[in-house]
C-alpha atoms as a PDB file:
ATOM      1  CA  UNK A   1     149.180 139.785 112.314  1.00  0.00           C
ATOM      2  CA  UNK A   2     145.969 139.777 110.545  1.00  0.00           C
ATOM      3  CA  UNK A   3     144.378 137.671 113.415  1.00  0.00           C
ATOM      4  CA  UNK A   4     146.249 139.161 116.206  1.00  0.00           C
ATOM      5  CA  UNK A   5     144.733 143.179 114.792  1.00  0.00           C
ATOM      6  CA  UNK A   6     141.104 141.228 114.949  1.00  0.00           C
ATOM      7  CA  UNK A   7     142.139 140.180 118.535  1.00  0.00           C
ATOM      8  CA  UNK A   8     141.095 136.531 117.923  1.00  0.00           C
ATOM      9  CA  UNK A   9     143.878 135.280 119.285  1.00  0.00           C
ATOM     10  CA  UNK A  10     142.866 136.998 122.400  1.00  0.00           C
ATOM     11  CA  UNK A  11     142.696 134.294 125.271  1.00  0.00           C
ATOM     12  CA  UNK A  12     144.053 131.406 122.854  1.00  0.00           C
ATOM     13  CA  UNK A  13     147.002 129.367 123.719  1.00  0.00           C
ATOM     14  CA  UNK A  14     149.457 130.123 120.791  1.00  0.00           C
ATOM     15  CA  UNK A  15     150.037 126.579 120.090  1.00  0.00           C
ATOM     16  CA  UNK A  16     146.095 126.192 119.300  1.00  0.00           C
ATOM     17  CA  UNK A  17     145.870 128.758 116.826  1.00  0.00           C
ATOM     18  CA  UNK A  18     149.224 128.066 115.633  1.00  0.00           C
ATOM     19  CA  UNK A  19     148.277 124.306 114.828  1.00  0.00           C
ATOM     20  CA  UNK A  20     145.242 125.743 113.329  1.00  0.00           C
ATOM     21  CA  UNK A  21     147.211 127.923 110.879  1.00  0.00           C
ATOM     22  CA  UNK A  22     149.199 125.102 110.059  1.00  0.00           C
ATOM     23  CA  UNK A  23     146.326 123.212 109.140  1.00  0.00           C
ATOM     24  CA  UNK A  24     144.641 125.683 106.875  1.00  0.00           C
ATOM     25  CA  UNK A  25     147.759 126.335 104.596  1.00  0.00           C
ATOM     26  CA  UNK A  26     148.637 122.239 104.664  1.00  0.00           C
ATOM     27  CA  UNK A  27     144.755 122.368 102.984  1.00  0.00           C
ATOM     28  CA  UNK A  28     145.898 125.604 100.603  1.00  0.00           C
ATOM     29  CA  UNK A  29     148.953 123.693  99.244  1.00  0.00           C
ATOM     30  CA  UNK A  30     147.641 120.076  99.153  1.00  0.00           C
ATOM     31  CA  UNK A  31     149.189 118.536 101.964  1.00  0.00           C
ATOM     32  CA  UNK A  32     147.354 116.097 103.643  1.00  0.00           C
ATOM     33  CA  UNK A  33     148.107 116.733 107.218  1.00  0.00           C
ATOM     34  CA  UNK A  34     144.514 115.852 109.689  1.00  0.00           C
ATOM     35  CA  UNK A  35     143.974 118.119 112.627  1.00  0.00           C
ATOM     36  CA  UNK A  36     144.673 114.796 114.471  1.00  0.00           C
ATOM     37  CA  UNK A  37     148.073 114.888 113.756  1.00  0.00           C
ATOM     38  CA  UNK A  38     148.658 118.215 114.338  1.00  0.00           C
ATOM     39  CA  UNK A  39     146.746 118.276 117.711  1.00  0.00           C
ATOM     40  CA  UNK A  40     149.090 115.421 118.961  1.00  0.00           C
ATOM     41  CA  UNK A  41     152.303 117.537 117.927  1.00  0.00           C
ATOM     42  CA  UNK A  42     150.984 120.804 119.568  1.00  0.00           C
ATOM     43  CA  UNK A  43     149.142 119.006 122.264  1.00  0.00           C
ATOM     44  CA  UNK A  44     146.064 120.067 122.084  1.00  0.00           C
ATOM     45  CA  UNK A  45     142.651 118.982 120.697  1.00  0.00           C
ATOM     46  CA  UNK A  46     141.336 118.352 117.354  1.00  0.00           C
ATOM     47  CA  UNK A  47     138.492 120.302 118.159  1.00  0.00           C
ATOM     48  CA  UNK A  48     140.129 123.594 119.213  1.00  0.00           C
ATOM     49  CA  UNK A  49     142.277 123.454 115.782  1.00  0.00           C
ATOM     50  CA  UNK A  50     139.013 123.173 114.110  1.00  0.00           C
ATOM     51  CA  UNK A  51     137.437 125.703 116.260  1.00  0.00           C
ATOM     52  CA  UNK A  52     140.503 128.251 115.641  1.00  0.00           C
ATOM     53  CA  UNK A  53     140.053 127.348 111.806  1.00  0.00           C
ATOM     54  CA  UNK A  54     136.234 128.636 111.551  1.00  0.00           C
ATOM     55  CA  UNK A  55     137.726 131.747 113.143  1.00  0.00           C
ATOM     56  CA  UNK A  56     140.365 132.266 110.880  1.00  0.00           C
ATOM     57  CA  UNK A  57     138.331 131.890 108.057  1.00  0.00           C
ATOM     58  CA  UNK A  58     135.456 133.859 109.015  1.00  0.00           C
ATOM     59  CA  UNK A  59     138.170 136.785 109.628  1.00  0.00           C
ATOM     60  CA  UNK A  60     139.678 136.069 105.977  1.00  0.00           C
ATOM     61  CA  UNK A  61     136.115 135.792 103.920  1.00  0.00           C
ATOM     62  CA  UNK A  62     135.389 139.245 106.231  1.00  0.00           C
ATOM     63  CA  UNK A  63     137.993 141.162 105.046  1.00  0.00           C
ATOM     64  CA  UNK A  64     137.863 139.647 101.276  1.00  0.00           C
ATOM     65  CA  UNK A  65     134.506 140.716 101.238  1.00  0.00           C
ATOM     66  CA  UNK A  66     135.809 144.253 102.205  1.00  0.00           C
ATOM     67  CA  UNK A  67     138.197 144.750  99.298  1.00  0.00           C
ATOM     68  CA  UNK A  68     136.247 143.647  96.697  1.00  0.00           C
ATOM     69  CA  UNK A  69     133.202 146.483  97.908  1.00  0.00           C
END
């Protein structure tokens, strides 16, 4: 929702950014899942996951920034 409201998704294929989302909360609770893997399940590329990833992030450090002012 939080992505979708920054219109980041805009012009994605779902299963990118979904892979991508997978990735980052595999990272936040320790499982060791590489963007390899998931690009091969969601059939995409390792690079668009990571690509996605920076994007998420820089939307989630944005708007942590914002509460804390």
């Amino acid at each position: 929702m939080v992505a979708e409201e920054a219109e980041i998704t805009t012009g994605c294929h779902p299963h990118g950014f979904a892979a991508a989302c997978l990735y980052r909360a595999g990272q936040e609770l320790g499982h060791c899942l590489t963007r390899q893997e998931l690009a091969n399940v969601a059939g995409t590329s390792p690079t668009t996951i990571r690509a996605h990833r920076d994007r998420l992030l820089e939307l989630l450090d944005d708007r942590r920034d914002r509460t804390r002012d």
